[in-house]
C-alpha atoms as a PDB file:
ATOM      1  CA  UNK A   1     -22.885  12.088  -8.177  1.00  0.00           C
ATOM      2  CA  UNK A   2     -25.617  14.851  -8.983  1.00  0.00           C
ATOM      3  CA  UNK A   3     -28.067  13.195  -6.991  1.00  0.00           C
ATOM      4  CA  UNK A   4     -25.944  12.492  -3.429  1.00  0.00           C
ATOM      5  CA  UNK A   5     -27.033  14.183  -0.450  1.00  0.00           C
ATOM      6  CA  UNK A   6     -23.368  14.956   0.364  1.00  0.00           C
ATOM      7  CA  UNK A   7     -20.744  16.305  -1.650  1.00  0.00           C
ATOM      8  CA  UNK A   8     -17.680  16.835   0.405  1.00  0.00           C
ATOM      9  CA  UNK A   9     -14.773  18.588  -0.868  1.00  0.00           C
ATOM     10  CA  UNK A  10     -11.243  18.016   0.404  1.00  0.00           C
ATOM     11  CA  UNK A  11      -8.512  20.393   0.006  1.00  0.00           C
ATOM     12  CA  UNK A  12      -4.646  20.582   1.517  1.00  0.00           C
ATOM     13  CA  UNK A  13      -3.076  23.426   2.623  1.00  0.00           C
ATOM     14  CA  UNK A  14       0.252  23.808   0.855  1.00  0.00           C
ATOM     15  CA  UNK A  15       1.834  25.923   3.559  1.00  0.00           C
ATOM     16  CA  UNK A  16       1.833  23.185   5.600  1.00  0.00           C
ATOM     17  CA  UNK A  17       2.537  20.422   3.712  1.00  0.00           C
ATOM     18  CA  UNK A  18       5.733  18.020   3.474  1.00  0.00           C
ATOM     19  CA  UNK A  19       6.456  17.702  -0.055  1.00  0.00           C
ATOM     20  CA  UNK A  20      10.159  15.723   0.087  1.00  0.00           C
ATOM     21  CA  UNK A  21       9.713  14.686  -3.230  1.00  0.00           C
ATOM     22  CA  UNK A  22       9.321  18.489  -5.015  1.00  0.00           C
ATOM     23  CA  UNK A  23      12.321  18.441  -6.412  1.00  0.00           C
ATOM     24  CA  UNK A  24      12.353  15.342  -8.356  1.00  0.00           C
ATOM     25  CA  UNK A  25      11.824  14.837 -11.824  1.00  0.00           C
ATOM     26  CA  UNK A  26       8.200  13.225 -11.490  1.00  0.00           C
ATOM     27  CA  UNK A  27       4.669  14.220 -10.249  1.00  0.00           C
ATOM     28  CA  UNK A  28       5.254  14.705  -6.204  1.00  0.00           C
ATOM     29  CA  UNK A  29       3.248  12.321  -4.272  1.00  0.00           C
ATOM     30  CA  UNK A  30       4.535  12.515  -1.106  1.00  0.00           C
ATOM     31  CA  UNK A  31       1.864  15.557  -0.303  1.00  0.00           C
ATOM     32  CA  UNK A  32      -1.090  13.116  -0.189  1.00  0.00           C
ATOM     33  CA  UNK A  33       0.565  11.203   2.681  1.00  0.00           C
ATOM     34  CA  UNK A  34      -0.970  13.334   4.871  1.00  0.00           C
ATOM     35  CA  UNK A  35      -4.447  14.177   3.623  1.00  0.00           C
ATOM     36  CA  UNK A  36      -5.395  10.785   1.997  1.00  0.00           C
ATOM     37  CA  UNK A  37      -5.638   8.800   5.441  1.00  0.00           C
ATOM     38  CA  UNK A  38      -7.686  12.121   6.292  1.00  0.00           C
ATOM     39  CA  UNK A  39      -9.921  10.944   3.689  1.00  0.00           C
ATOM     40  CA  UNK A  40      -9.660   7.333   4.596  1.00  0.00           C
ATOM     41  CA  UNK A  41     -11.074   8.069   8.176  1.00  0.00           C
ATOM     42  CA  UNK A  42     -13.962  10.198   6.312  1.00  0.00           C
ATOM     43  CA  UNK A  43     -15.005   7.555   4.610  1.00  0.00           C
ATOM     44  CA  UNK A  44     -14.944   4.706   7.606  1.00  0.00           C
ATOM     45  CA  UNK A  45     -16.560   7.316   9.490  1.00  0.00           C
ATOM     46  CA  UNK A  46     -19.576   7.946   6.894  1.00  0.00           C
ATOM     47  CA  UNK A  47     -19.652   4.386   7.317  1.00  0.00           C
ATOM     48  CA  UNK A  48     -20.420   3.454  10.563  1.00  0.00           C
ATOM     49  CA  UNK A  49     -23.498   5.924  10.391  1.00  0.00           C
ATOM     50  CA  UNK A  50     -24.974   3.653   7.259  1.00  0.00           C
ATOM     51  CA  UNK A  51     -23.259   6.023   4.435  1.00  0.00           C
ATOM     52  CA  UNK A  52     -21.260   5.209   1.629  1.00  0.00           C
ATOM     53  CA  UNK A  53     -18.886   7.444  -0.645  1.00  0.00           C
ATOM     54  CA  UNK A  54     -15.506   7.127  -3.318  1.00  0.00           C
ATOM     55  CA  UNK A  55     -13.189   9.478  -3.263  1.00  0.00           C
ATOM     56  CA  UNK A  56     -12.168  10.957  -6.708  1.00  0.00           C
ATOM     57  CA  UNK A  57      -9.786  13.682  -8.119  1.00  0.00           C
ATOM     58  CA  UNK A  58     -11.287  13.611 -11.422  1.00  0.00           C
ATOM     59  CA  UNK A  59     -12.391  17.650 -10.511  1.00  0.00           C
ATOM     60  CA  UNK A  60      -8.473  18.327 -10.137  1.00  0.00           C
ATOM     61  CA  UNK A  61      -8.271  19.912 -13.690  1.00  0.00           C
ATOM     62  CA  UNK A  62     -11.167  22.320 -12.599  1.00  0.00           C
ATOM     63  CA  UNK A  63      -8.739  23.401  -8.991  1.00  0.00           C
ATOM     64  CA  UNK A  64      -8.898  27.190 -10.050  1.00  0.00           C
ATOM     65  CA  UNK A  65     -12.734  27.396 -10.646  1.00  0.00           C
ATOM     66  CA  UNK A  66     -12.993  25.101  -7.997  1.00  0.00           C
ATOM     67  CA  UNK A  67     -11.312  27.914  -5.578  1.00  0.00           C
ATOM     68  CA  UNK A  68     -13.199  30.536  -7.460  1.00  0.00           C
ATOM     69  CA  UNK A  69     -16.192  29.259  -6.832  1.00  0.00           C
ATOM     70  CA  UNK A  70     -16.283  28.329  -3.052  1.00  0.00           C
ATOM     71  CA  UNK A  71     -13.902  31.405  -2.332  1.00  0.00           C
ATOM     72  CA  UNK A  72     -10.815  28.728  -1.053  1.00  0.00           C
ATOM     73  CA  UNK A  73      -7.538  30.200  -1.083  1.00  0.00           C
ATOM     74  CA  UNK A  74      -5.028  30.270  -3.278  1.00  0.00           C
ATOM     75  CA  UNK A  75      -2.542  27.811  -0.815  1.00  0.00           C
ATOM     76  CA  UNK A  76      -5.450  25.342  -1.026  1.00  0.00           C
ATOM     77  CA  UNK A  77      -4.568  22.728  -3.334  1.00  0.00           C
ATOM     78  CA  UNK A  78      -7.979  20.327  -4.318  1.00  0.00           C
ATOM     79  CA  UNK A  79      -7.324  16.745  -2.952  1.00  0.00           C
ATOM     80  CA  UNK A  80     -10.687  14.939  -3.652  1.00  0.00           C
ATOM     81  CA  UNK A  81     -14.336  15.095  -3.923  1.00  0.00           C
ATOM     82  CA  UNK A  82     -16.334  12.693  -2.181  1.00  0.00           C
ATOM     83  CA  UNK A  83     -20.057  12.178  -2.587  1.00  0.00           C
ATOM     84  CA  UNK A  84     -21.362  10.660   0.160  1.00  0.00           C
ATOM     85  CA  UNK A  85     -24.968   8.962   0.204  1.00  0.00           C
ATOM     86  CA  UNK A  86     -26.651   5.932   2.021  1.00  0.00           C
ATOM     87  CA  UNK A  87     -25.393   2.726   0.006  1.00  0.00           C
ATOM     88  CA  UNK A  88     -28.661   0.691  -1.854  1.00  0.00           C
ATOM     89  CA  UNK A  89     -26.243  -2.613  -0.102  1.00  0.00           C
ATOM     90  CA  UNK A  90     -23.982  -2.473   2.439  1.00  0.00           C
ATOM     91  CA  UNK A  91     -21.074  -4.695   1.598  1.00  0.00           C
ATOM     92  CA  UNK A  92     -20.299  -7.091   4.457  1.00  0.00           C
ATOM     93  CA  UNK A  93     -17.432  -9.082   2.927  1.00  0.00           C
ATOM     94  CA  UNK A  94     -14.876  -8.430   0.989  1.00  0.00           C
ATOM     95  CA  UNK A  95     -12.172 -10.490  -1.243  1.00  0.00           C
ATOM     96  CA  UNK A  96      -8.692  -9.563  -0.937  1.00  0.00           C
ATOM     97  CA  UNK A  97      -5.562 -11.353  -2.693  1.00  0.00           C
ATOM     98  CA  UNK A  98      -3.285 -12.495  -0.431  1.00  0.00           C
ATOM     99  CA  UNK A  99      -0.712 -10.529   0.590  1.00  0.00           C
ATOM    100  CA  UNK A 100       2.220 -12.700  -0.731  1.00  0.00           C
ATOM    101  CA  UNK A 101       0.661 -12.044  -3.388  1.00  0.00           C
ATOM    102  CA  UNK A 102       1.848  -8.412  -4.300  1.00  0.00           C
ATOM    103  CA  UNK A 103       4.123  -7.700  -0.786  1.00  0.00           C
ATOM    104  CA  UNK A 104       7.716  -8.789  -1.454  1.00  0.00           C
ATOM    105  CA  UNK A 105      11.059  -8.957   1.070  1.00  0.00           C
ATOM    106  CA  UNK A 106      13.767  -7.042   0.673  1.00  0.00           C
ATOM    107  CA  UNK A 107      13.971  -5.970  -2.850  1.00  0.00           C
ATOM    108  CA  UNK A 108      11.315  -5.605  -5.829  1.00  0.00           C
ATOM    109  CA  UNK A 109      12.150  -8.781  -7.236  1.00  0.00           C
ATOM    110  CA  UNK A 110      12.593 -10.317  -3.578  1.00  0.00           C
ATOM    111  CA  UNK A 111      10.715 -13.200  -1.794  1.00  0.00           C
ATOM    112  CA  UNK A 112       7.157 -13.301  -1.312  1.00  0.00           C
ATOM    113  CA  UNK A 113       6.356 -11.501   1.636  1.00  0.00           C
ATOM    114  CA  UNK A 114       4.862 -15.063   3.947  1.00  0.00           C
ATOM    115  CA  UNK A 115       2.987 -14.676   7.035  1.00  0.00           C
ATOM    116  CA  UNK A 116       4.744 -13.651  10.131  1.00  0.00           C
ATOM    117  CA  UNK A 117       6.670 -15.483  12.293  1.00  0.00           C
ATOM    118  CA  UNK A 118       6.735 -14.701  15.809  1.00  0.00           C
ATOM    119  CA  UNK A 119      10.117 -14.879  17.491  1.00  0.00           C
ATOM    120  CA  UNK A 120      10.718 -16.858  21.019  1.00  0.00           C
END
């Protein structure tokens, strides 16, 4: 990560943010909803000009030094760091389970979500 070419830094502004889940008794992640597709579209951009990245929140512990440093207000909350670079391979393909594989109908414990049947 020392040696990328781009570090980007990605932070959410709490004063706008939808937080439904605040007041329940567990970590909120509702917040990221709306940044993490942000991200997302970062990355797939980066990509189509030949770069590569990962985001990561492993600087989240550090958000206060973070701010300190780069002078980011206090209603900033740290989201993820992504260091960008060009990629020594490109990936072309992929593997992917299949979705009936962890999608279900329903329930948790429903029916294996199958492909889709179009309707007449």
């Amino acid at each position: 990560m020392v040696g990328a070419p781009v570090v980007l830094l990605v932070f959410l502004d709490l004063a706008c943010a939808a937080s439904f889940d605040s007041e329940l008794d567990r970590v909120g992640v509702i917040s990221g909803c709306s940044i993490y597709p942000f991200v997302w579209n970062i990355l797939l951009a980066a990509r189509n000009e030949g770069y590569g990245g990962t985001p990561t929140t492993f600087a989240a512990p550090q958000e206060r030094a973070l701010q300190q440093l780069l002078g980011v207000p206090e209603q900033m909350a740290f989201a993820a760091l992504i260091p960008l670079g060009r990629p020594v391979k490109q990936l072309t393909k992929l593997s992917r389970k299949p979705v009936e594989d962890f999608a279900v109908l329903e329930r948790w414990d429903g029916p294996a979500l199958g492909p889709i049947q179009e309707q007449d």
